[in-house]
N, C-alpha and C. Protein backbone atom coordinates (compact mmCIF):
# COMPACT_ATOMS: atom_id res chain seq x y z
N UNK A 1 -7.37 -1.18 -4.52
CA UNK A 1 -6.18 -1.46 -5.29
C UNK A 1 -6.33 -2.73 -6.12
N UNK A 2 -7.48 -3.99 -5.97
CA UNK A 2 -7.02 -5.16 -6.36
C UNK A 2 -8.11 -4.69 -7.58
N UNK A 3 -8.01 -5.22 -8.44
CA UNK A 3 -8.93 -5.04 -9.96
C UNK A 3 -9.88 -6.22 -10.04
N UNK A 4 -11.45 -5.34 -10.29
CA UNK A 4 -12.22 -7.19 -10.89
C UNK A 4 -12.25 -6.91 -12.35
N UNK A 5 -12.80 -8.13 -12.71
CA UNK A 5 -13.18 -8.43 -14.33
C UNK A 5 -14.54 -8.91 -13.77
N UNK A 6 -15.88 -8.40 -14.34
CA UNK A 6 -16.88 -9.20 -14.70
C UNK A 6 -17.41 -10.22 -15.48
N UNK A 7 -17.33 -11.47 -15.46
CA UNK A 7 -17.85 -12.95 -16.21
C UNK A 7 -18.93 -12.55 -16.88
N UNK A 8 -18.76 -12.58 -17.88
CA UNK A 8 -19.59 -12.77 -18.96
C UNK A 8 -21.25 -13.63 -18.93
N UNK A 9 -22.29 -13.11 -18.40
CA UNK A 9 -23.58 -14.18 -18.23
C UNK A 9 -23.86 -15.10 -18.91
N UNK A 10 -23.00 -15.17 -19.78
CA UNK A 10 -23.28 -16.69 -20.59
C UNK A 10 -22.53 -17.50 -20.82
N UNK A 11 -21.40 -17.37 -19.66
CA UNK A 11 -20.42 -18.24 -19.42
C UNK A 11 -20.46 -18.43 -18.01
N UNK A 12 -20.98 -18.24 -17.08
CA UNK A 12 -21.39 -18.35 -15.94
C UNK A 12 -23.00 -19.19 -15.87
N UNK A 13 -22.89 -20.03 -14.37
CA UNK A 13 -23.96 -20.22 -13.74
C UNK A 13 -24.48 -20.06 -12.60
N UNK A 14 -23.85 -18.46 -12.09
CA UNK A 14 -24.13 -18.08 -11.32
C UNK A 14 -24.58 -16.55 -11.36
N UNK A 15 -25.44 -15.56 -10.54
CA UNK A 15 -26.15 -14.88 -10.95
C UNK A 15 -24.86 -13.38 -10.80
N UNK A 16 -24.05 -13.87 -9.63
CA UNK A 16 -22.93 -12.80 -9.35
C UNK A 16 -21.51 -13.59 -9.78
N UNK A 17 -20.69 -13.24 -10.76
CA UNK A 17 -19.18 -13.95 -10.54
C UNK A 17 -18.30 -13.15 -11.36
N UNK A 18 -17.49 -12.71 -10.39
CA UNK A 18 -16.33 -11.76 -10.89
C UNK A 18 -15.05 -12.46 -10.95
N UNK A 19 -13.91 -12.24 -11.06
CA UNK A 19 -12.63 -12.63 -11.30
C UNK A 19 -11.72 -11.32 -10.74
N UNK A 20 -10.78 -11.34 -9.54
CA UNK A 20 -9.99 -10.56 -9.00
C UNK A 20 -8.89 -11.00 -9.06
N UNK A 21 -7.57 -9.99 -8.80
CA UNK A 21 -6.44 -10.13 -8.52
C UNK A 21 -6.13 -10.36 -7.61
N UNK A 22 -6.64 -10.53 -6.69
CA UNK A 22 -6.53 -10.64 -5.15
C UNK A 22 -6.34 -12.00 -4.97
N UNK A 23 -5.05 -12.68 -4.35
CA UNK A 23 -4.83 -13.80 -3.52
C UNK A 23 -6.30 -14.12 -3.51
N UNK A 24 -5.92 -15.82 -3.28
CA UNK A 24 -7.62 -16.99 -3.17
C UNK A 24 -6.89 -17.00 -1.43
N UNK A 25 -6.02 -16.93 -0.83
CA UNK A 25 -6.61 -16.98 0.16
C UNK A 25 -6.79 -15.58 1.24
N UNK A 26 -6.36 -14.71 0.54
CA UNK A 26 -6.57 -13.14 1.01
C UNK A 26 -8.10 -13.01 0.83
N UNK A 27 -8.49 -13.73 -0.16
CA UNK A 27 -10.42 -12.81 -1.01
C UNK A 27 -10.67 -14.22 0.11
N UNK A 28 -10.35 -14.97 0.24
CA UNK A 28 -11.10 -15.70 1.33
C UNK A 28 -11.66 -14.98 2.82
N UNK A 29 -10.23 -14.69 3.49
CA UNK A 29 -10.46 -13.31 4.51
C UNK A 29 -11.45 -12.68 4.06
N UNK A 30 -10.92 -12.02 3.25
CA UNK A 30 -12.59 -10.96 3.24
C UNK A 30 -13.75 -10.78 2.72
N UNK A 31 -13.76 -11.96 2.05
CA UNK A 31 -15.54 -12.18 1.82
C UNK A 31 -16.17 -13.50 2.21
N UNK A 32 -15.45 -14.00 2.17
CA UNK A 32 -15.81 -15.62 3.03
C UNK A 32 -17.17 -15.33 3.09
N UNK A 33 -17.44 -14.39 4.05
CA UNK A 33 -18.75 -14.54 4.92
C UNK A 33 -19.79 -13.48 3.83
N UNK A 34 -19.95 -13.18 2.87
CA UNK A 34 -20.61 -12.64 1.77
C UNK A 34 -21.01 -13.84 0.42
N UNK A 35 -19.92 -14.51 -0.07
CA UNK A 35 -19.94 -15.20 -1.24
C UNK A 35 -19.09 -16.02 -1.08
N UNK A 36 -19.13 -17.09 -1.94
CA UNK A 36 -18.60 -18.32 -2.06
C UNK A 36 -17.13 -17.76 -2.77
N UNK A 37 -15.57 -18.09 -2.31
CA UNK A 37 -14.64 -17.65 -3.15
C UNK A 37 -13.81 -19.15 -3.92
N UNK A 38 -13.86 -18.67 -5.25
CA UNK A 38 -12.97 -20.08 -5.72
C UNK A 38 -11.44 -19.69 -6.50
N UNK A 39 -11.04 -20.87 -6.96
CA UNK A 39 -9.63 -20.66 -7.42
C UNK A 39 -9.92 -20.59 -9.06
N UNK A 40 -9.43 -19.60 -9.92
CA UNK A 40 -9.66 -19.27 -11.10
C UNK A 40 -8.17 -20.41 -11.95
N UNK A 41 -8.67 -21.71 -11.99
CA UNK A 41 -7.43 -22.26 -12.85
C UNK A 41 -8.11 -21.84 -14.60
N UNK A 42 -8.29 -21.43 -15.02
CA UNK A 42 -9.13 -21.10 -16.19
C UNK A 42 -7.48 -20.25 -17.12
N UNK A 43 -8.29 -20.28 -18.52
CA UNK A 43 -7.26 -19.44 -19.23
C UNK A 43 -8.19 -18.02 -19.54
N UNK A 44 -9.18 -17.28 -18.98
CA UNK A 44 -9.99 -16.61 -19.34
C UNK A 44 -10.77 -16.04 -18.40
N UNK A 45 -10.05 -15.17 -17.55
CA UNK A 45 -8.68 -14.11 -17.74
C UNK A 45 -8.01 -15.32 -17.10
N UNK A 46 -6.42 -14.95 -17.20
CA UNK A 46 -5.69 -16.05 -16.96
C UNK A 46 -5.37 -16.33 -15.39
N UNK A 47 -5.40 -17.90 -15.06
CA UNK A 47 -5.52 -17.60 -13.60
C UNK A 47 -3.86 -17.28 -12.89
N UNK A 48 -3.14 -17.13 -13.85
CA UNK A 48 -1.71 -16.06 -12.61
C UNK A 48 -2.45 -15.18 -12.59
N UNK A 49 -2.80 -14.20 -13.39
CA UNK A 49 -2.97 -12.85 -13.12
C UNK A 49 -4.29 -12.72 -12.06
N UNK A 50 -5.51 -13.85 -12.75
CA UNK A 50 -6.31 -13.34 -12.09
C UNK A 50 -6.62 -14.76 -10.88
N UNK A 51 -6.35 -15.08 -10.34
CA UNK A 51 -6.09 -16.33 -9.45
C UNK A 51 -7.93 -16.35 -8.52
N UNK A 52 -8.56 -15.85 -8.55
CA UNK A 52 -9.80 -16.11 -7.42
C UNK A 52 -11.05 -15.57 -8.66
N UNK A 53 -12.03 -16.53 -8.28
CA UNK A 53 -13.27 -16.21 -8.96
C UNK A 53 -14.14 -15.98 -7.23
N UNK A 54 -15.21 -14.79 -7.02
CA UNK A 54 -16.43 -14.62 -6.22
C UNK A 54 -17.36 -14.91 -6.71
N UNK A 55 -18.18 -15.66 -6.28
CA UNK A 55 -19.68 -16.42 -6.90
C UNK A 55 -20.60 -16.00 -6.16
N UNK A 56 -21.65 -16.10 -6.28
CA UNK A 56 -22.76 -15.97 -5.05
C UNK A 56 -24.51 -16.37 -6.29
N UNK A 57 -25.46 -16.37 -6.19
CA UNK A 57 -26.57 -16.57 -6.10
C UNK A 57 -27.70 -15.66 -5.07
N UNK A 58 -28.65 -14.80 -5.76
CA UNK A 58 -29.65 -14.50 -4.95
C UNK A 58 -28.52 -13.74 -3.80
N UNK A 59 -27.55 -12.63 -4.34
CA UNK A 59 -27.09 -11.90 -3.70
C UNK A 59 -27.84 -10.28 -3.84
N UNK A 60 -28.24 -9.37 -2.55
CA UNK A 60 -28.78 -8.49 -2.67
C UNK A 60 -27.36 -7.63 -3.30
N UNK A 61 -28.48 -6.31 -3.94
CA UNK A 61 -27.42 -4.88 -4.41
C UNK A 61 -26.22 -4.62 -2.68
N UNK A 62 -26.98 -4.64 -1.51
CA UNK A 62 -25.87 -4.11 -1.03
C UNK A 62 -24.97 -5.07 -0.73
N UNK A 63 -25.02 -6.23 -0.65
CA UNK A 63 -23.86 -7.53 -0.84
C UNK A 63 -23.04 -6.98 -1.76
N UNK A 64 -23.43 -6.87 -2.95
CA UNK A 64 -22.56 -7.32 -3.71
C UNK A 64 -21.96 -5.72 -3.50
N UNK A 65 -22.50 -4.39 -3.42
CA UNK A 65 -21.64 -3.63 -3.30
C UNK A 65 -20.58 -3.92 -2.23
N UNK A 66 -21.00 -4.48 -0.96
CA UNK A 66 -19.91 -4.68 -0.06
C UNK A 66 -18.77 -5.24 -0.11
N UNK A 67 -18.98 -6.57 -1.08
CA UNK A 67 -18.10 -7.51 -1.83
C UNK A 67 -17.14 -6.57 -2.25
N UNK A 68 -17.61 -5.66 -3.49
CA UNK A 68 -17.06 -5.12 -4.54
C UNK A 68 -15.86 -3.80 -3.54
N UNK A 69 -16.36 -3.19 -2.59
CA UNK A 69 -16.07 -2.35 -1.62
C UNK A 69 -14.23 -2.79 -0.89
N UNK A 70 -14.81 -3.98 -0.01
CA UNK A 70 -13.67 -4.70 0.61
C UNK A 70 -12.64 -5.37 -0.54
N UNK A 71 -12.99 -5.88 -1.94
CA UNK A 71 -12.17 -5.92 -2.91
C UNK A 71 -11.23 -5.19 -3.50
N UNK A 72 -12.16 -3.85 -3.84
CA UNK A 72 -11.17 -2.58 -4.43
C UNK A 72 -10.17 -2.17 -3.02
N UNK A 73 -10.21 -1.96 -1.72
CA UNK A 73 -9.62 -1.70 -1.01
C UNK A 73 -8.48 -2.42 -0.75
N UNK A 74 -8.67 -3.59 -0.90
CA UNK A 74 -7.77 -4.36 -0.57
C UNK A 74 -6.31 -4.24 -1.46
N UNK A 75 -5.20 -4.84 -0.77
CA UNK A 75 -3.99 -4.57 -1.32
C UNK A 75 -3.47 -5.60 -1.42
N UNK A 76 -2.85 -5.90 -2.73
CA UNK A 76 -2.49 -6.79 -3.85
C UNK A 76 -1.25 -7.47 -4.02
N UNK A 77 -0.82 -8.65 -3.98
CA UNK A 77 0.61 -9.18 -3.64
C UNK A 77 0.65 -10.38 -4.76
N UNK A 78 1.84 -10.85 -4.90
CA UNK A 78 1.99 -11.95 -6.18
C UNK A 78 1.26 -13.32 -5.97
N UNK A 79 0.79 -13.79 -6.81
CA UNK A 79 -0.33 -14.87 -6.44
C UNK A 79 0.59 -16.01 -5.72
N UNK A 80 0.42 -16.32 -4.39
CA UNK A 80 1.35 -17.28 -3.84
C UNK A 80 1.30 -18.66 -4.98
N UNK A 81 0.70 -19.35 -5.52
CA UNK A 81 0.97 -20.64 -6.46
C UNK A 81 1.95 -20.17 -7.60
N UNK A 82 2.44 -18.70 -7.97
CA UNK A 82 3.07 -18.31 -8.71
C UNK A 82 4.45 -18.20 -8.25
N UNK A 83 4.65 -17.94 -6.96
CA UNK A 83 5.51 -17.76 -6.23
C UNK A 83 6.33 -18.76 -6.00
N UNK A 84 5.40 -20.24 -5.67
CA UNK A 84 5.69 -21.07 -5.24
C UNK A 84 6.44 -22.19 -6.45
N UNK A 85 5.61 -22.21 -7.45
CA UNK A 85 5.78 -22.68 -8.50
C UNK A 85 7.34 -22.05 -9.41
N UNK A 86 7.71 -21.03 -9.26
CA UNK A 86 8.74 -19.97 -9.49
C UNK A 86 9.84 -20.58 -8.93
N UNK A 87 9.73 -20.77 -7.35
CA UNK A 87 10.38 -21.41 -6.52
C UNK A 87 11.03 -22.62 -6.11
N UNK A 88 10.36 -23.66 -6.91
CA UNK A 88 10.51 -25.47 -7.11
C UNK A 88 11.12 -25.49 -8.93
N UNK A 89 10.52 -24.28 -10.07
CA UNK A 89 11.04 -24.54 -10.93
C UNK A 89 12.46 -23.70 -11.31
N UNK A 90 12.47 -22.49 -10.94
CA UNK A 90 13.86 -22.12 -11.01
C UNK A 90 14.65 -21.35 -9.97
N UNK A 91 14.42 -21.59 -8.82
CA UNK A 91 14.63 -21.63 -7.51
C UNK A 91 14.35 -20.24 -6.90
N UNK A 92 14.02 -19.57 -7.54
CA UNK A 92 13.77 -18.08 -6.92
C UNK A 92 12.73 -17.15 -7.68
N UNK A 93 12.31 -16.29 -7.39
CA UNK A 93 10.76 -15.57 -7.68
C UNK A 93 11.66 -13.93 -7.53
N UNK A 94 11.27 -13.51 -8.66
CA UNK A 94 11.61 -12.23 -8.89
C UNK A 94 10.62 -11.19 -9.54
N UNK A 95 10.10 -9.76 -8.72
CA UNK A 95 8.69 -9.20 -9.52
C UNK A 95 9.26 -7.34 -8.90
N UNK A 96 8.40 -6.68 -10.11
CA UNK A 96 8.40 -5.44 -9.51
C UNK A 96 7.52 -5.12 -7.99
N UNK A 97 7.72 -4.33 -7.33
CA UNK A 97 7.16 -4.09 -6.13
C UNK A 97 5.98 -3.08 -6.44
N UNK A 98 6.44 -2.05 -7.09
CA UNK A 98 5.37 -0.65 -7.53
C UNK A 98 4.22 -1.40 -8.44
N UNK A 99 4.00 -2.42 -9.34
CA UNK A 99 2.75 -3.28 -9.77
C UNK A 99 2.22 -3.67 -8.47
N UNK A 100 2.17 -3.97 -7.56
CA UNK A 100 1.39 -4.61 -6.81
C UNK A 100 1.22 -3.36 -5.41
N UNK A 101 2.44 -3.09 -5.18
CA UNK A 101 2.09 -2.29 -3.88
C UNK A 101 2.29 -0.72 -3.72
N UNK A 102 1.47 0.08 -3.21
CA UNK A 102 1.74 1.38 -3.17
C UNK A 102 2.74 2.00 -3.87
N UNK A 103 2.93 3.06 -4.08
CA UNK A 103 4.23 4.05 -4.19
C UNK A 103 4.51 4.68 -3.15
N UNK A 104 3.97 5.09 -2.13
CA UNK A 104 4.49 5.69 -1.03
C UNK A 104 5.24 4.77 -0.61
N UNK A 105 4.96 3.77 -0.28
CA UNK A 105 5.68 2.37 0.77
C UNK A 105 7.59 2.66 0.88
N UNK A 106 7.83 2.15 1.72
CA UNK A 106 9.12 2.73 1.77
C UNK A 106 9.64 1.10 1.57
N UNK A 107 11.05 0.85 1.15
CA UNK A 107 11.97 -0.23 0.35
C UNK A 107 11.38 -1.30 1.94
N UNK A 108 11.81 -1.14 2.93
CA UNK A 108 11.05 -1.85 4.21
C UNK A 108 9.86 -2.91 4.49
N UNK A 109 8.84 -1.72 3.92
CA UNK A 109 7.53 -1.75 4.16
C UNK A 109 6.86 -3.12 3.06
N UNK A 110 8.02 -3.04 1.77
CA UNK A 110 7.62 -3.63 0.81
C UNK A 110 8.24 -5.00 1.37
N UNK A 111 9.32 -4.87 1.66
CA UNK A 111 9.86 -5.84 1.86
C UNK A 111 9.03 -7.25 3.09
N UNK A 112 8.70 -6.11 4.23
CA UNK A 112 7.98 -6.79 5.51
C UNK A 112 6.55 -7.41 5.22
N UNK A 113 5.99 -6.44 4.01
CA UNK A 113 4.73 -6.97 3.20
C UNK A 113 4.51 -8.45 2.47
N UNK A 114 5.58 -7.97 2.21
CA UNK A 114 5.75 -9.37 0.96
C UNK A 114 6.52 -10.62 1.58
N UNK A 115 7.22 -10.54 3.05
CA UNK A 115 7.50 -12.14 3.68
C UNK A 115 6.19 -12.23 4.53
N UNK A 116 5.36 -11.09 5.46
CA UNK A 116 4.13 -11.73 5.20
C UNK A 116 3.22 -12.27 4.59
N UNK A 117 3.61 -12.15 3.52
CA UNK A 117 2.12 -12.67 2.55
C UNK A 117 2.94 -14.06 2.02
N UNK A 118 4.03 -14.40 1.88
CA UNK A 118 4.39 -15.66 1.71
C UNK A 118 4.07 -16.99 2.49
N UNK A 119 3.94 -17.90 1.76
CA UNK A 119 3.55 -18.99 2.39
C UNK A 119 4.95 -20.13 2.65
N UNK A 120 5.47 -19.03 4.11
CA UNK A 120 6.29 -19.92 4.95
C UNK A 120 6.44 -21.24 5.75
N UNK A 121 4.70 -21.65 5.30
CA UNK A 121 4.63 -22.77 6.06
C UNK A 121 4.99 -24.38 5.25
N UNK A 122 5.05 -23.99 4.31
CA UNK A 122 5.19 -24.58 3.56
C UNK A 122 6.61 -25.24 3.11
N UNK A 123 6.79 -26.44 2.64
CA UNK A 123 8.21 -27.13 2.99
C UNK A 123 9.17 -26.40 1.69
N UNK A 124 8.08 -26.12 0.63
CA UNK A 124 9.00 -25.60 -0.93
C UNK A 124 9.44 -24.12 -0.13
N UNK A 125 9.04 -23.46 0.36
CA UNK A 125 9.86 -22.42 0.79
C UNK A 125 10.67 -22.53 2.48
N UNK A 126 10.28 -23.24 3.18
CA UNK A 126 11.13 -23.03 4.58
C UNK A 126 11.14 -24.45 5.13
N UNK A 127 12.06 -25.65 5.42
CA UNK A 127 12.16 -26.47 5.82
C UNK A 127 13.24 -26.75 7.26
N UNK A 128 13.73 -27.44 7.27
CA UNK A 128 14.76 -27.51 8.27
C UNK A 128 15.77 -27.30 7.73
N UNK A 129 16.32 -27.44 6.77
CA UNK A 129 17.50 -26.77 5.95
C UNK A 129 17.55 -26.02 5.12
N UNK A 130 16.27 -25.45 5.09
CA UNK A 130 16.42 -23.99 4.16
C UNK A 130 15.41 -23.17 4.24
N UNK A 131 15.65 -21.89 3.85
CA UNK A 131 15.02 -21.21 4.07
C UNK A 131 14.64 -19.77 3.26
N UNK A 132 13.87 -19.04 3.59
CA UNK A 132 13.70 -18.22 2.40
C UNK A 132 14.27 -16.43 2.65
N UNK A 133 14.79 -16.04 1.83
CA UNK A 133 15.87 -14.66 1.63
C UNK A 133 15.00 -14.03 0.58
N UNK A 134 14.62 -12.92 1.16
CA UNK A 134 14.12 -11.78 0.36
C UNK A 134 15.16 -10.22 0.46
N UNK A 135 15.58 -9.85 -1.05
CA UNK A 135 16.73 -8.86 -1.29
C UNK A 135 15.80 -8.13 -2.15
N UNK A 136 16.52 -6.62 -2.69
CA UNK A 136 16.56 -6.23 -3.57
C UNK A 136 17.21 -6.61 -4.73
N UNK A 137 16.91 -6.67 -5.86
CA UNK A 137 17.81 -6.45 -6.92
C UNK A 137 17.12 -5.65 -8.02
N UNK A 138 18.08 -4.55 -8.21
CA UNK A 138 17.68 -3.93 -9.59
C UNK A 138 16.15 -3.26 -9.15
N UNK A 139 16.21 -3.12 -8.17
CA UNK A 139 14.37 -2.23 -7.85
C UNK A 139 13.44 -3.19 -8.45
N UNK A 140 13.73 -4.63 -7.84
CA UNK A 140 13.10 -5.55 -7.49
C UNK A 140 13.24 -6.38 -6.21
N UNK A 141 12.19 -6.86 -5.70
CA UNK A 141 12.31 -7.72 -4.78
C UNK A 141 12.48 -9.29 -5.03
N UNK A 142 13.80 -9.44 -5.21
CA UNK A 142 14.29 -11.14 -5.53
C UNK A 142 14.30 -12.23 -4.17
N UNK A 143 13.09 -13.17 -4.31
CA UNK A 143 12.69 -14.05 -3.21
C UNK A 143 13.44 -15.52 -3.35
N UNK A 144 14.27 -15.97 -2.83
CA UNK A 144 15.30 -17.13 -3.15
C UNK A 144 15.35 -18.03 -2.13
N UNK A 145 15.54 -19.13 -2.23
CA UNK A 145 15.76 -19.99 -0.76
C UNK A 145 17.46 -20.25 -0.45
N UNK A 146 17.69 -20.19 0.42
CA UNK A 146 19.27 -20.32 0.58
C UNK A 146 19.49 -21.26 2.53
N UNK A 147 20.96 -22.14 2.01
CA UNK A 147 20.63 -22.76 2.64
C UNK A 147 20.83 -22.51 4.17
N UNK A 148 20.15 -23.19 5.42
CA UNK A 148 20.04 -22.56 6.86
C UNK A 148 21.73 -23.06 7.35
N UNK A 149 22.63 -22.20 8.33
CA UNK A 149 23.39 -22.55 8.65
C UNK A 149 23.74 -23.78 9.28
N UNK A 150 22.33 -23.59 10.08
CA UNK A 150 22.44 -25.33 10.86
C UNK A 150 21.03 -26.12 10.94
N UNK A 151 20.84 -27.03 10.94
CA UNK A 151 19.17 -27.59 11.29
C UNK A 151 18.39 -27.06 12.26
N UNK A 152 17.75 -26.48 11.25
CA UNK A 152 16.25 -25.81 12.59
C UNK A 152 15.17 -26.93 13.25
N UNK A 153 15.39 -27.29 14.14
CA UNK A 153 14.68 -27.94 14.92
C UNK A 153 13.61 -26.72 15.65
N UNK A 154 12.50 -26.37 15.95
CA UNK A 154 11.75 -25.75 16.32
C UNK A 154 11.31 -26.63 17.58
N UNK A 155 11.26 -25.52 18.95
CA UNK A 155 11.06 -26.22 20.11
C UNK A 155 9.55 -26.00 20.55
N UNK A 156 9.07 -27.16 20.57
CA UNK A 156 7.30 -27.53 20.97
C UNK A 156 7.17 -27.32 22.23
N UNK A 157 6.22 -26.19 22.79
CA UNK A 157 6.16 -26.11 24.45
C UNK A 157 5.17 -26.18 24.74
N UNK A 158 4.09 -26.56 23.53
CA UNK A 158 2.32 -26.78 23.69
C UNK A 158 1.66 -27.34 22.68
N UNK A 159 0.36 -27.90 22.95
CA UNK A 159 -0.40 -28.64 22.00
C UNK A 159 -0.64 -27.84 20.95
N UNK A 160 -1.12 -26.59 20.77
CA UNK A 160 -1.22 -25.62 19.99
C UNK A 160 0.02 -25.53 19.48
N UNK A 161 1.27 -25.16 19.42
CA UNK A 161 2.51 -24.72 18.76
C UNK A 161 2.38 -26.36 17.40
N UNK A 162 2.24 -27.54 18.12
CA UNK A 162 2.44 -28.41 17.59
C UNK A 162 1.17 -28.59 16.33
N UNK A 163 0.19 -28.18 16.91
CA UNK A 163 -0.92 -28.23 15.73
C UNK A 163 -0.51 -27.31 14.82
N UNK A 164 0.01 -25.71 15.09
CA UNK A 164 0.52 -25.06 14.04
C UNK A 164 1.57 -25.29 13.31
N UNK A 165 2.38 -26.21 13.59
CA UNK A 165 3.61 -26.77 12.59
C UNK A 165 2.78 -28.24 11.63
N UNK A 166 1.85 -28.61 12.00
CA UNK A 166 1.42 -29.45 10.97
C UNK A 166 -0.17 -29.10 10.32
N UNK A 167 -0.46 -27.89 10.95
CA UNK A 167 -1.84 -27.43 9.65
C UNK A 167 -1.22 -26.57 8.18
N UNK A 168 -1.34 -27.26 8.05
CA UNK A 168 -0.75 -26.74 5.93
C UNK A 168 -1.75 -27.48 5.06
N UNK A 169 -2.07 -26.13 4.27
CA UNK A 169 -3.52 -26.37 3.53
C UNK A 169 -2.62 -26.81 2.01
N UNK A 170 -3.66 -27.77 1.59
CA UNK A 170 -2.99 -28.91 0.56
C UNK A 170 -2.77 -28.10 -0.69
N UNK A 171 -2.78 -26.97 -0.79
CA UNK A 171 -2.55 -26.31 -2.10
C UNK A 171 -2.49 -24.95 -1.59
N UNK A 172 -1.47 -24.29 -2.55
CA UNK A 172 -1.53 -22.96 -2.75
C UNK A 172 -2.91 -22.11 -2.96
């Protein structure tokens, strides 16, 4: 489902480098361990649309088919820095669902998809006084922060719970 673009060899210095639609930290998951994955801030293709460049060097044919394999399979969600950025500048993120995810998917499925793939850890979308609301509108999914009834204090019952409330990776 996710689309590449092939880099041009004479704008590259690397021997493999494509440009996907796929989340930089989704193409991380799944090629990590194949090729090097980076963040496409470039205007060429543009990095909302196309947000992750795959690099590699002295990659064999079946690498890179594998690369190319776990890419096309993969399934496609709004680039979280777009989301986020949407979110701090005019307080809410609004997109079609059928561009990015199946047509079978049922109104649910889209919905449960897309607060997983958000980056809840993060203070611009979920803090102690607010928090994030995903609706329909108009056969769209409208993502908004609205505010929490009362202060969420989250209760620490282990060293681990506590490391997961303060690992947040410094960028989208």
């Amino acid at each position: 489902m996710a689309r590449i673009i092939y880099c041009h060899p004479s704008q590259t210095k690397y021997e493999y480098h494509v440009f996907t639609d796929l989340d930089f930290w989704d193409a991380r998951c799944l090629v990590n361990d194949l090729a090097v994955v980076k963040r496409n801030f470039g205007n060429q293709p543009d990095g909302d649309e196309f947000p992750t460049q795959v690099v590699g060097n002295g990659l064999s044919r079946r690498t890179i088919h594998e690369i190319e394999k776990r890419i096309k399979k993969a399934i496609i969600s709004p680039p979280r820095h777009v989301i986020v950025r949407s979110m701090v500048m005019d307080r809410f993120y609004e997109f079609d669902p059928l561009e990015y995810y199946p047509r079978h998917w049922s109104k649910d499925q889209m919905i449960r998809f897309t607060h997983l793939r958000l980056p809840n850890h993060q203070s611009t979308l979920n803090n102690m006084y607010q928090q994030v609301r995903l609706s329909w509108v108009n056969e769209k999914i409208h993502v908004e922060r609205i505010q929490r009834e009362r202060k969420y204090n989250p209760i620490i019952r282990s060293q681990r719970e506590a490391q997961k409330l303060f690992r947040v990776p410094s960028c989208f």
